[in-house]
C-alpha atoms as a PDB file:
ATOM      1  CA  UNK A   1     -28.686  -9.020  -2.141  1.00  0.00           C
ATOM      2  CA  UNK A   2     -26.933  -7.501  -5.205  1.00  0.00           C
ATOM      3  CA  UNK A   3     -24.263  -8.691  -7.119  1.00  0.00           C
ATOM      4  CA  UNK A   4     -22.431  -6.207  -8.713  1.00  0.00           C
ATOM      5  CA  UNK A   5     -19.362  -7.283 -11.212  1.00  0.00           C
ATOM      6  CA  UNK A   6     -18.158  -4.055 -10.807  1.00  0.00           C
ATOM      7  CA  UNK A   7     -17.293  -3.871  -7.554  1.00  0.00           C
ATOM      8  CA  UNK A   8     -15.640  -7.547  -8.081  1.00  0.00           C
ATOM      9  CA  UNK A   9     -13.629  -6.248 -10.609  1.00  0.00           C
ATOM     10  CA  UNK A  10     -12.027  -3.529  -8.301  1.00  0.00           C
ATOM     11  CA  UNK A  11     -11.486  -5.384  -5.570  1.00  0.00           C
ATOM     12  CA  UNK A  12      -9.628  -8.252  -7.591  1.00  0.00           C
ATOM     13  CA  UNK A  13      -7.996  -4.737  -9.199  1.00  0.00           C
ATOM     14  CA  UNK A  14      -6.600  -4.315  -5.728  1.00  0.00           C
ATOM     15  CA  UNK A  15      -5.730  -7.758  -4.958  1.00  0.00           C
ATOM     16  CA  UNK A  16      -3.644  -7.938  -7.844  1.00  0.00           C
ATOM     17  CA  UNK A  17      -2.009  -4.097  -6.968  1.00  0.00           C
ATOM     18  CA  UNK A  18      -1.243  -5.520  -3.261  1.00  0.00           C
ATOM     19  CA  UNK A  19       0.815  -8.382  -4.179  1.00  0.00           C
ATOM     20  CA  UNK A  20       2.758  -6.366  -6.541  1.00  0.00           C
ATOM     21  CA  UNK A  21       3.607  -3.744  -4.207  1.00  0.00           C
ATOM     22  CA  UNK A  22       4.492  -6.339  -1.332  1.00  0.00           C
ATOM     23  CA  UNK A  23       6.684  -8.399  -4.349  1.00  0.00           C
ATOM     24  CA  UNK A  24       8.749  -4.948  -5.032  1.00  0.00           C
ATOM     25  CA  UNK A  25       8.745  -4.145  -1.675  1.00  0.00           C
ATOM     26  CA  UNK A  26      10.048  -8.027  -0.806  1.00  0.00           C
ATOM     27  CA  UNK A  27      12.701  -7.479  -3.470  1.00  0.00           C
ATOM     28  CA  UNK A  28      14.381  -4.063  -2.777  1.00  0.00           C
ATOM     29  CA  UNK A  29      14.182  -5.043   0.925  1.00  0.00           C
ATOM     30  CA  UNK A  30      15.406  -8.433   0.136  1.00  0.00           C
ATOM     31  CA  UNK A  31      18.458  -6.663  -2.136  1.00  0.00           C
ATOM     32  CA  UNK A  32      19.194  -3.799   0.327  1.00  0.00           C
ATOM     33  CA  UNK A  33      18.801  -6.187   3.614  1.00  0.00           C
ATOM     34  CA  UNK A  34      21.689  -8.837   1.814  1.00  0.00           C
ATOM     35  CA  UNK A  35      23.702  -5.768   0.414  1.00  0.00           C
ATOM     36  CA  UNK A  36      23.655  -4.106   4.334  1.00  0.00           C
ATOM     37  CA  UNK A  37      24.580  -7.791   5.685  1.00  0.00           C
ATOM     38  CA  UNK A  38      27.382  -8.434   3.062  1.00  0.00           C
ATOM     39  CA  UNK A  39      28.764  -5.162   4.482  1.00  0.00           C
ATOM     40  CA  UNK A  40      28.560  -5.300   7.806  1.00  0.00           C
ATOM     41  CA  UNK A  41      26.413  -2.434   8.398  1.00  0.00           C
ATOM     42  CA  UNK A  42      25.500  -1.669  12.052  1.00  0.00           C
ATOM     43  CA  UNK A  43      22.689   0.264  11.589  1.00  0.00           C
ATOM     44  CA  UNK A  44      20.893  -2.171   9.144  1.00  0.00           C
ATOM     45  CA  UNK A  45      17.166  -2.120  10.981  1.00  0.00           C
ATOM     46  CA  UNK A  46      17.259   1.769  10.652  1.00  0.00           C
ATOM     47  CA  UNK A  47      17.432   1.658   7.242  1.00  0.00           C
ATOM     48  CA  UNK A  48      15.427  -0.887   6.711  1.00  0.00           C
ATOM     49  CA  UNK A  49      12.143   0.766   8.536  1.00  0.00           C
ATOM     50  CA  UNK A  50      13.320   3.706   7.139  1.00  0.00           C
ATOM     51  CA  UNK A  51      12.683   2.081   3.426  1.00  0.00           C
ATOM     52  CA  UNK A  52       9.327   0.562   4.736  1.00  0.00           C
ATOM     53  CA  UNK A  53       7.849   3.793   5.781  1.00  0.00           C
ATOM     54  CA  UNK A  54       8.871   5.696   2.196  1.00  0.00           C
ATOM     55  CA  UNK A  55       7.602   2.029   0.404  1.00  0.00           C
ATOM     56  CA  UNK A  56       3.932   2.662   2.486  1.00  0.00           C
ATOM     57  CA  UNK A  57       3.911   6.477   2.032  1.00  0.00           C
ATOM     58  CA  UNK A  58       4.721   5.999  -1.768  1.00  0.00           C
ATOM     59  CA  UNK A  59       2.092   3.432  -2.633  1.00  0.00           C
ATOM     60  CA  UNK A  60      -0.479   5.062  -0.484  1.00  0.00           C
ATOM     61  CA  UNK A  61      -0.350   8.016  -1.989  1.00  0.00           C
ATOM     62  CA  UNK A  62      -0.162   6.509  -5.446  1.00  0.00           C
ATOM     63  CA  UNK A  63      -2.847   4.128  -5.218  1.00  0.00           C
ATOM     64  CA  UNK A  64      -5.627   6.064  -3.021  1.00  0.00           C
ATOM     65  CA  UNK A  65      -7.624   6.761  -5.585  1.00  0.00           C
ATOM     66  CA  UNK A  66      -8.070   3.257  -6.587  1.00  0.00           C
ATOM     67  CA  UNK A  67      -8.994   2.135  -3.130  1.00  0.00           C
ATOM     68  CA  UNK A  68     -11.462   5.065  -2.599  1.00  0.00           C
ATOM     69  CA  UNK A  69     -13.540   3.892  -5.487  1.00  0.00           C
ATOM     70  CA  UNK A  70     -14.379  -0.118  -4.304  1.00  0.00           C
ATOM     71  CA  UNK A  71     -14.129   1.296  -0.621  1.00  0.00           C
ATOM     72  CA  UNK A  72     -15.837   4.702  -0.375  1.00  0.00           C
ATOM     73  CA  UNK A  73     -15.224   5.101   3.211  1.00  0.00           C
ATOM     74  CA  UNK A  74     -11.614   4.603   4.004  1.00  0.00           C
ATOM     75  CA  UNK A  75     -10.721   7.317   6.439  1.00  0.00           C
ATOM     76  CA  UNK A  76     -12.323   9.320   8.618  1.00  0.00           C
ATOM     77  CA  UNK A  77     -11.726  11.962   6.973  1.00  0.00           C
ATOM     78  CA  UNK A  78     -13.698  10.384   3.879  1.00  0.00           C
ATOM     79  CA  UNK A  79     -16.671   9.595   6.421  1.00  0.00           C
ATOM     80  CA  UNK A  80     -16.365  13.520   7.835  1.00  0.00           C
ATOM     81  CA  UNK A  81     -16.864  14.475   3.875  1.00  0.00           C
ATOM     82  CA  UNK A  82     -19.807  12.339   3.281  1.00  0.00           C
ATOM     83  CA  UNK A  83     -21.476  13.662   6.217  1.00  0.00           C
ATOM     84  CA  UNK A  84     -21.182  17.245   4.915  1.00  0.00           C
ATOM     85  CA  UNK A  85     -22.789  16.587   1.749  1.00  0.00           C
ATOM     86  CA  UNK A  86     -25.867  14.883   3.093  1.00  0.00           C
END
């Protein structure tokens, strides 16, 4: 078995880019959830899955790259590609 520092290194990387997406995700759901309440919105749980689904879309697209490198098979599309070049 190898130990690789590396690899370490991303995956504390991502650990430390998950719990800052989930804190800004906590606080502008936190924020819009008590600004919907205060107002007596009826349709509050629309929005609110409605900002989840942008939040995921948003930080998957921005931080694919990062997980591709510690994980190199993440999809199946990524496992599809592999098997083409071998």
């Amino acid at each position: 078995m190898t130990f690789s520092l590396d690899k370490w290194k991303g995956i504390l990387t991502i650990s430390l880019t998950i719990i800052v997406i989930g804190s800004v995700w906590g606080l502008a759901e936190m924020t819009l959830g008590g600004f919907l309440h205060a107002i007596h919105f009826p349709y509050k749980g629309a929005i609110m899955v409605g900002l989840a689904i942008s939040f995921m879309a948003i930080f998957v697209t921005l931080f694919y790259a990062l997980f591709t490198k510690v994980f190199p098979v993440v999809s199946v599309t990524e496992m599809e590609r592999a098997q083409k070049e071998t």
